[in-house]
PDB file of N, CA and C in Angstrom:
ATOM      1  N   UNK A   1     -10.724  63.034 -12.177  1.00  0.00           N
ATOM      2  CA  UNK A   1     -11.819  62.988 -11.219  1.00  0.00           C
ATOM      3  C   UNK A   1     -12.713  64.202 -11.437  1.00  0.00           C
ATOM      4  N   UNK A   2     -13.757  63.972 -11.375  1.00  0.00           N
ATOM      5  CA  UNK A   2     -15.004  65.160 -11.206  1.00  0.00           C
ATOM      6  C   UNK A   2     -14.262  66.289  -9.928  1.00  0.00           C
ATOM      7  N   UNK A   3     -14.871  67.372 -10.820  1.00  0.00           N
ATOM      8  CA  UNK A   3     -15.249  68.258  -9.434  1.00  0.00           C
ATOM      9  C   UNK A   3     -15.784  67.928  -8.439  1.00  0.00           C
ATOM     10  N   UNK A   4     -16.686  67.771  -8.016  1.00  0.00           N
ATOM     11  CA  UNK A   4     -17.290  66.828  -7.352  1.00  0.00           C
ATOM     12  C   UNK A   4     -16.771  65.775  -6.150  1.00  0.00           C
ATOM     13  N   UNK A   5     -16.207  64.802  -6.945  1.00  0.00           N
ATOM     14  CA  UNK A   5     -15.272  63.776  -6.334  1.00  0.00           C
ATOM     15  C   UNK A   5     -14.217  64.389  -5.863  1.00  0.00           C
ATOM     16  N   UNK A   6     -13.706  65.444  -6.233  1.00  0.00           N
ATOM     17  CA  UNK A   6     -12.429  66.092  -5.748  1.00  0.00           C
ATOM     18  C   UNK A   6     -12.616  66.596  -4.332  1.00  0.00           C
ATOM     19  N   UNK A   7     -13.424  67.504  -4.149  1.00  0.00           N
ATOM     20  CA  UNK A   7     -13.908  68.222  -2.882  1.00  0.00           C
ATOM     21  C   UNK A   7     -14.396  66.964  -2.257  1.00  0.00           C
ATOM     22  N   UNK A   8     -15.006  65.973  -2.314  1.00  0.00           N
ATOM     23  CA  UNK A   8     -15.437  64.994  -1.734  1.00  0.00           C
ATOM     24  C   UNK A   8     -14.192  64.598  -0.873  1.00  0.00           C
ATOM     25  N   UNK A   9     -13.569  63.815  -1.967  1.00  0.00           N
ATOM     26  CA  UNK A   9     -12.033  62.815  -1.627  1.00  0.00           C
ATOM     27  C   UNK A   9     -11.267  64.057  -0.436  1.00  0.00           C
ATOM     28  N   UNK A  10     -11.152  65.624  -0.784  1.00  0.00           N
ATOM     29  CA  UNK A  10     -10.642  66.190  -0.280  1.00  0.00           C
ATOM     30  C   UNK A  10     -11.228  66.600   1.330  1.00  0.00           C
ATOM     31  N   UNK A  11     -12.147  66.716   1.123  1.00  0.00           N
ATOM     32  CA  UNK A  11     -13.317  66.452   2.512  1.00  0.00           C
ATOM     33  C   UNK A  11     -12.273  65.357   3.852  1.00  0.00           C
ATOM     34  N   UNK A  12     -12.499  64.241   2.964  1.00  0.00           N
ATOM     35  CA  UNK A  12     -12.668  62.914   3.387  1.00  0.00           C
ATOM     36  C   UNK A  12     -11.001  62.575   3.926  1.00  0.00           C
ATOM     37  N   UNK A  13     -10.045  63.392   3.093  1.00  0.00           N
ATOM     38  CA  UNK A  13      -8.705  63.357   3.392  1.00  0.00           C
ATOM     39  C   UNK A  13      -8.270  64.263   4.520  1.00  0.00           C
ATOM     40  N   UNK A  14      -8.968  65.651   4.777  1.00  0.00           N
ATOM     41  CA  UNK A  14      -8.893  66.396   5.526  1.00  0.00           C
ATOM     42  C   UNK A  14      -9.251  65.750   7.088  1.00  0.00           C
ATOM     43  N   UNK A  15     -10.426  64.843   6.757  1.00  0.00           N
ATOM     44  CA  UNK A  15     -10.690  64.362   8.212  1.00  0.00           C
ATOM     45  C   UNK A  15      -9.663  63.180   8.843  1.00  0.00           C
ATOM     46  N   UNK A  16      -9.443  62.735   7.551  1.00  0.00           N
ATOM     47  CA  UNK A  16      -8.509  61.689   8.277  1.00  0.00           C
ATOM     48  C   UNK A  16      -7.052  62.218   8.757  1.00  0.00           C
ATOM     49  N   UNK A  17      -6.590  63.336   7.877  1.00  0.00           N
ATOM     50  CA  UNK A  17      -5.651  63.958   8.377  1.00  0.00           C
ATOM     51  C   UNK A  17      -5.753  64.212  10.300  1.00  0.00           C
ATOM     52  N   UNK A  18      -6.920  64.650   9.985  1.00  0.00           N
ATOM     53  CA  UNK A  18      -7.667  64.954  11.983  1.00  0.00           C
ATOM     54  C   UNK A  18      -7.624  63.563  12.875  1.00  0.00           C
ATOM     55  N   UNK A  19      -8.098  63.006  12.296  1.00  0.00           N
ATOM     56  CA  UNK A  19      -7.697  61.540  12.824  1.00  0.00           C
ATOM     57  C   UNK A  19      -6.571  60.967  13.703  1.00  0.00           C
ATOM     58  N   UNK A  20      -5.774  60.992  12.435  1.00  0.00           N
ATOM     59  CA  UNK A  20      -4.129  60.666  12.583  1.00  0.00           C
ATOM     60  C   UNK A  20      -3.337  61.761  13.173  1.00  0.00           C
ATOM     61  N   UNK A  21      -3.934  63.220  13.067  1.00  0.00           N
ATOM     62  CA  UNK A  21      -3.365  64.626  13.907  1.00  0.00           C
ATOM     63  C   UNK A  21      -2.393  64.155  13.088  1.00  0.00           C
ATOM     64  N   UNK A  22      -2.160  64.862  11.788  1.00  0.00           N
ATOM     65  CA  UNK A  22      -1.373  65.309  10.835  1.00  0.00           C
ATOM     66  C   UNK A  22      -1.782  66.656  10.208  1.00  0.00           C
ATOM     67  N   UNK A  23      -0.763  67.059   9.693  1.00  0.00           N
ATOM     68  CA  UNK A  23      -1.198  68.188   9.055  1.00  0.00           C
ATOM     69  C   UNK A  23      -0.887  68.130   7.403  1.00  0.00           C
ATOM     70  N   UNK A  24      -1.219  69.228   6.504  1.00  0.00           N
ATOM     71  CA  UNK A  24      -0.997  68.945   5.114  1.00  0.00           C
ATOM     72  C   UNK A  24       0.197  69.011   5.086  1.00  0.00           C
ATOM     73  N   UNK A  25       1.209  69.763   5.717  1.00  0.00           N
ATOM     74  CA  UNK A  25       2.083  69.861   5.147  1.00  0.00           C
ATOM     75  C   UNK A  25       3.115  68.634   5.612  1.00  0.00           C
ATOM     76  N   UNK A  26       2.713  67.619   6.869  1.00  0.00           N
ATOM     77  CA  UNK A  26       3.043  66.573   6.915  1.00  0.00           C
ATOM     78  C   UNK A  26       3.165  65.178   6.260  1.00  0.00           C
ATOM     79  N   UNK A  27       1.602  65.254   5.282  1.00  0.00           N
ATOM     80  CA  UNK A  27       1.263  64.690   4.270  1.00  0.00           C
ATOM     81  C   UNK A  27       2.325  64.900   2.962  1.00  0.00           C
ATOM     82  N   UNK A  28       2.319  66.208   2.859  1.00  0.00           N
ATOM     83  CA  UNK A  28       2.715  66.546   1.401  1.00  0.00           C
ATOM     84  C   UNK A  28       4.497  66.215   1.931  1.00  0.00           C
ATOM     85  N   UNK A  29       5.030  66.343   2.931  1.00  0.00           N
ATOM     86  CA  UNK A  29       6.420  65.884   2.918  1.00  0.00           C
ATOM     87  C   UNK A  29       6.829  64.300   2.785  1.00  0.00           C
ATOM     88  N   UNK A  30       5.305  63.325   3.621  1.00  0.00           N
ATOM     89  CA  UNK A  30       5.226  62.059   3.393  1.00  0.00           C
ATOM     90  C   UNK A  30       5.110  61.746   1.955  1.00  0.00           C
ATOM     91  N   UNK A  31       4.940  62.302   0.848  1.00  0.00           N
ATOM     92  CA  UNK A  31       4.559  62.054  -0.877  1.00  0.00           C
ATOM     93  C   UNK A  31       5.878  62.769  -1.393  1.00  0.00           C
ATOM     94  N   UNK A  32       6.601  63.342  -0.627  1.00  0.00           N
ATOM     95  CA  UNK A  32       7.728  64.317  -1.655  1.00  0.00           C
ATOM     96  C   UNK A  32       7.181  65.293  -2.349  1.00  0.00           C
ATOM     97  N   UNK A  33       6.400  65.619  -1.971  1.00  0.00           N
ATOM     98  CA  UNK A  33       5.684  67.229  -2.534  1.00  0.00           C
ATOM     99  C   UNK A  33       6.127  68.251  -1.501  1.00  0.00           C
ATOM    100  N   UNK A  34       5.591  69.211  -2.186  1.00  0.00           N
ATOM    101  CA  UNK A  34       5.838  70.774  -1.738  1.00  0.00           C
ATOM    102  C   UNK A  34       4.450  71.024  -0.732  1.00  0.00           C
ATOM    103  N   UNK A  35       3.910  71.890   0.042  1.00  0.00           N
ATOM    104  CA  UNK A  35       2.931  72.149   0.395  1.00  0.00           C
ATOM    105  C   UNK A  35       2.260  72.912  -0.400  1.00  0.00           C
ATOM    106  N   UNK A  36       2.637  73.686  -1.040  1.00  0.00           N
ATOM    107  CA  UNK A  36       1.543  74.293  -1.877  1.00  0.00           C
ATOM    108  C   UNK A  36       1.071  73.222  -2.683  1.00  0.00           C
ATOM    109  N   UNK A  37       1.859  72.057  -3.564  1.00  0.00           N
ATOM    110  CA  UNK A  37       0.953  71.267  -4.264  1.00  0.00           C
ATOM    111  C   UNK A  37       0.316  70.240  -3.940  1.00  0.00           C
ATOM    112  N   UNK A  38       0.158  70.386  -2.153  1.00  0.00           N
ATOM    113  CA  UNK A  38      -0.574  69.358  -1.581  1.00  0.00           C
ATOM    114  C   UNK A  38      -1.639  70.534  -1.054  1.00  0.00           C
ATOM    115  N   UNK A  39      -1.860  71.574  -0.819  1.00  0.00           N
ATOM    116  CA  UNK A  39      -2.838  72.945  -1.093  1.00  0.00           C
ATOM    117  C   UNK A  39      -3.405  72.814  -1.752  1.00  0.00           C
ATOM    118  N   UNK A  40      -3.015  72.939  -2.991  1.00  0.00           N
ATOM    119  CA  UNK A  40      -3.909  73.208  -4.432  1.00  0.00           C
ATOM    120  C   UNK A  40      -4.631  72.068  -5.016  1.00  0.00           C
ATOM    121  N   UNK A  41      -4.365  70.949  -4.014  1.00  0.00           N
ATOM    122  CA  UNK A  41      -5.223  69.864  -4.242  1.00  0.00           C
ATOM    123  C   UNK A  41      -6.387  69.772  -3.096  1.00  0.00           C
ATOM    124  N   UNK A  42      -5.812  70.299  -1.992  1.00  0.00           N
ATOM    125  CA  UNK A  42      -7.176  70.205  -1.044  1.00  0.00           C
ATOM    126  C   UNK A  42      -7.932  71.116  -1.045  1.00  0.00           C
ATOM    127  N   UNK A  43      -7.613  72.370  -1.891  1.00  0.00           N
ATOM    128  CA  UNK A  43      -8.731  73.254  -2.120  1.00  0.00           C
ATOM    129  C   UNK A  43      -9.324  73.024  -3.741  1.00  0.00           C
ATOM    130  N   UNK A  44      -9.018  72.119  -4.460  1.00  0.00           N
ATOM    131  CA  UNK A  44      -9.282  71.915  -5.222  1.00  0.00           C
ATOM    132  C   UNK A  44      -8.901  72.736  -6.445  1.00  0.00           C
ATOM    133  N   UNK A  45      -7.988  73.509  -5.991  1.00  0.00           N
ATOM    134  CA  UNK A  45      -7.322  74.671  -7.115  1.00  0.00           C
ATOM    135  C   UNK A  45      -7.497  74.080  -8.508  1.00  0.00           C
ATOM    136  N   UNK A  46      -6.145  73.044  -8.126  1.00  0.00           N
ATOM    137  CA  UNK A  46      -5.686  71.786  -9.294  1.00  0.00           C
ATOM    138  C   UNK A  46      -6.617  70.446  -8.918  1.00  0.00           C
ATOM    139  N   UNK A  47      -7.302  69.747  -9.659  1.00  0.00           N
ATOM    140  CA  UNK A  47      -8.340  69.093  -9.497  1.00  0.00           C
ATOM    141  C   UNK A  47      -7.331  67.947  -8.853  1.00  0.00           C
ATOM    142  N   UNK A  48      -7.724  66.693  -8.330  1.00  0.00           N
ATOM    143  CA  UNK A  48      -7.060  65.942  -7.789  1.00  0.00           C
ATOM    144  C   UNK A  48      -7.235  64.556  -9.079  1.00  0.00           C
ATOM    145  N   UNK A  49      -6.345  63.839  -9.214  1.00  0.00           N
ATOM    146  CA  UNK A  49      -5.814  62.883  -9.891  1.00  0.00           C
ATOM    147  C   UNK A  49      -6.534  61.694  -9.221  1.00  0.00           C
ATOM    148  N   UNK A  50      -6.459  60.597 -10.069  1.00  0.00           N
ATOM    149  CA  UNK A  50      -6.678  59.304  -9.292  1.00  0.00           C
ATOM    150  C   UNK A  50      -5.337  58.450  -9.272  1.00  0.00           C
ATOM    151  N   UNK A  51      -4.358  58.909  -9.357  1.00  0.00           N
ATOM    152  CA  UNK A  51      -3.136  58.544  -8.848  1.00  0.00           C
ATOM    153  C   UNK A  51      -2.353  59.691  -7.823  1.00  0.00           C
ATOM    154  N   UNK A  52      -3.132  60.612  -7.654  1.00  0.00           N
ATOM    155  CA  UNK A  52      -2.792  61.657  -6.606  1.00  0.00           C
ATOM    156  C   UNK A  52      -3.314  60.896  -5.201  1.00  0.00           C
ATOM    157  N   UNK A  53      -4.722  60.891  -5.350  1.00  0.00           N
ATOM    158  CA  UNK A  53      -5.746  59.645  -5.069  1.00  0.00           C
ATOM    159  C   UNK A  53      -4.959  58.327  -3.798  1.00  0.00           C
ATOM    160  N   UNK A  54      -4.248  57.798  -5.203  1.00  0.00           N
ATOM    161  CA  UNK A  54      -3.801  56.777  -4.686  1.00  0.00           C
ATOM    162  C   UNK A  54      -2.094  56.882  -4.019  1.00  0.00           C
ATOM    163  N   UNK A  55      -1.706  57.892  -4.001  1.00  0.00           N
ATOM    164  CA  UNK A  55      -0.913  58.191  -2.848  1.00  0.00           C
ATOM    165  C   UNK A  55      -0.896  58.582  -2.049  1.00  0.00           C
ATOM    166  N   UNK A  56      -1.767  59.277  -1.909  1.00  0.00           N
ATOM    167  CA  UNK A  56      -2.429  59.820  -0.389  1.00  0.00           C
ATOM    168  C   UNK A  56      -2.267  59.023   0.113  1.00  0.00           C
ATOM    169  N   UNK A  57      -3.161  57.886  -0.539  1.00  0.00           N
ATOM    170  CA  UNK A  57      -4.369  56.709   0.483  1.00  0.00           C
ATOM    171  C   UNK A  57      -3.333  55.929   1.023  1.00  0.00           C
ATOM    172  N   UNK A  58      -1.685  55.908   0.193  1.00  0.00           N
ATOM    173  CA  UNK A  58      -0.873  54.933   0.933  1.00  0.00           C
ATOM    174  C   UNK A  58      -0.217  55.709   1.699  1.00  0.00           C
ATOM    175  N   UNK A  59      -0.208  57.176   1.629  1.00  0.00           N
ATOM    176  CA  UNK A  59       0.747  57.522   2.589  1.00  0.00           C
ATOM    177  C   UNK A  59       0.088  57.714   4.248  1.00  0.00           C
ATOM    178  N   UNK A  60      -1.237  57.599   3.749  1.00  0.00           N
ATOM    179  CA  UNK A  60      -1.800  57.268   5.040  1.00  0.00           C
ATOM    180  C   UNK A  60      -2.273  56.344   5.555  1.00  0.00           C
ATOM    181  N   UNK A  61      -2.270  55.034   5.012  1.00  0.00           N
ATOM    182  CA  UNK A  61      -1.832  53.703   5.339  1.00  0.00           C
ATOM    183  C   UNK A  61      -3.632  53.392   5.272  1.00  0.00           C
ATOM    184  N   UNK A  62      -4.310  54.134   4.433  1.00  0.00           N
ATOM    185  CA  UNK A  62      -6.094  53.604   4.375  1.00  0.00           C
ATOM    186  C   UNK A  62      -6.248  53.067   2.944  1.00  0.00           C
ATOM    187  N   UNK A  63      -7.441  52.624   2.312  1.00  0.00           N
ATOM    188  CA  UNK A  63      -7.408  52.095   1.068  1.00  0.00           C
ATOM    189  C   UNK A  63      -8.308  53.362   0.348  1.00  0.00           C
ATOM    190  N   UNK A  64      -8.198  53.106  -0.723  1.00  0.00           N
ATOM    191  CA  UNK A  64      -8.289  54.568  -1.323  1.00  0.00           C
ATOM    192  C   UNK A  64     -10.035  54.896  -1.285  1.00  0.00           C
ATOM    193  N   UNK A  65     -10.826  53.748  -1.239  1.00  0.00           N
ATOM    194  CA  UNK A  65     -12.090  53.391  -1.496  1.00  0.00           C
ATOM    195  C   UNK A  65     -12.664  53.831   0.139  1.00  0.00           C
ATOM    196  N   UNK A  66     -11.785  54.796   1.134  1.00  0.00           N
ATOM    197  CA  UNK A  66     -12.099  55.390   2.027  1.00  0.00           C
ATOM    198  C   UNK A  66     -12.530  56.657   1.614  1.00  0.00           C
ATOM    199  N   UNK A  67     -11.683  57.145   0.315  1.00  0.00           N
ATOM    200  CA  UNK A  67     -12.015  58.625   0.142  1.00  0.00           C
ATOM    201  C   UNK A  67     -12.711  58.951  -1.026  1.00  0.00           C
ATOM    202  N   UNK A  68     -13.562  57.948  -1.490  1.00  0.00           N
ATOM    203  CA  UNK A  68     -14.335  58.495  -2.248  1.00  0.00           C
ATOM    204  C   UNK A  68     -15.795  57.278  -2.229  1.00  0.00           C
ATOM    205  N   UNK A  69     -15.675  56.245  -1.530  1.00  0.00           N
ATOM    206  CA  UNK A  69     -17.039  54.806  -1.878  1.00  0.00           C
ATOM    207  C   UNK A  69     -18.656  56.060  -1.326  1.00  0.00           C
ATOM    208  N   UNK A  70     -18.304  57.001  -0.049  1.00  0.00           N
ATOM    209  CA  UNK A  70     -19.653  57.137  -0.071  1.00  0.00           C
ATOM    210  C   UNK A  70     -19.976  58.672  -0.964  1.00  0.00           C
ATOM    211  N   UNK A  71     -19.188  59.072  -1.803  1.00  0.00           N
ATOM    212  CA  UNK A  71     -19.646  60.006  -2.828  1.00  0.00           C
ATOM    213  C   UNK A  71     -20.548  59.515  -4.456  1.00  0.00           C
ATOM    214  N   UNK A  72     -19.934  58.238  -4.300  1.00  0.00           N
ATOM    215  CA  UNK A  72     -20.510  56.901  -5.162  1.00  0.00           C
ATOM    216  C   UNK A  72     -21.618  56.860  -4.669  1.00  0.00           C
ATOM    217  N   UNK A  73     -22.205  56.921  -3.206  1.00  0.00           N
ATOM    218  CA  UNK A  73     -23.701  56.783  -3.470  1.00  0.00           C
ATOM    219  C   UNK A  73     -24.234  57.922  -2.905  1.00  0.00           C
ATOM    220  N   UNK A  74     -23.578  59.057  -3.276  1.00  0.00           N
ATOM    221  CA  UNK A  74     -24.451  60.091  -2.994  1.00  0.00           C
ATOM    222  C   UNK A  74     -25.334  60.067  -3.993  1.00  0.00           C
ATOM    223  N   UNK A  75     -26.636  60.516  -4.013  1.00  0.00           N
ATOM    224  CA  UNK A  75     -27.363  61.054  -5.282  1.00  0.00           C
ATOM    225  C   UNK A  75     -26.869  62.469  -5.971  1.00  0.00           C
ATOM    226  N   UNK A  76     -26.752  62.189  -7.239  1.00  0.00           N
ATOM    227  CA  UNK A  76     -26.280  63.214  -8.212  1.00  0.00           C
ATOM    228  C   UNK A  76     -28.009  64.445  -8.062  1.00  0.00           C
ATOM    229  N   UNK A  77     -26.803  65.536  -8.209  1.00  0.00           N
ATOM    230  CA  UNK A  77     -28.133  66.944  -8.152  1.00  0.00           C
ATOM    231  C   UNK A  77     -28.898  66.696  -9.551  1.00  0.00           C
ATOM    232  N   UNK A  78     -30.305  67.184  -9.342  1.00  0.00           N
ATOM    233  CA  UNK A  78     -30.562  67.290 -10.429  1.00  0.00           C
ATOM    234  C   UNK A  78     -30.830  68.595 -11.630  1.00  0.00           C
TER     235      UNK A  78
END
């Protein structure tokens, strides 16, 4: 994934986390991760995967095309 798309998706995961009133490190125990490597993806340390992507999206029961369809139509900088 782009830089870009990463901070986006990560944006977009953060809110839904707010949503659902979860926290990362609730997330990252729902995937079998550690919290730091569910960290280093929402700050974008380690860029995020599109199979990182797509476990999120199931561990939070949304389709993945929640966390990234309106970065697709953002307009690119020029």
């Amino acid at each position: 994934m782009s830089d870009t798309l990463s901070r986006y998706a990560a944006a977009e995961i953060r809110a839904e986390l707010g949503r659902q009133r979860l926290s990362g490190l609730a997330l990252a125990r729902r995937l079998g991760r550690s919290q730091s490597w569910m960290a280093r993806r929402m700050t974008c340390v380690v860029p995020m995967t599109l199979a990182d992507l797509a476990d999120i999206a199931e561990a939070l029961d949304r389709p993945v095309s929640q966390f990234v369809d309106a970065a697709d139509s953002t307009p690119a900088a020029s």
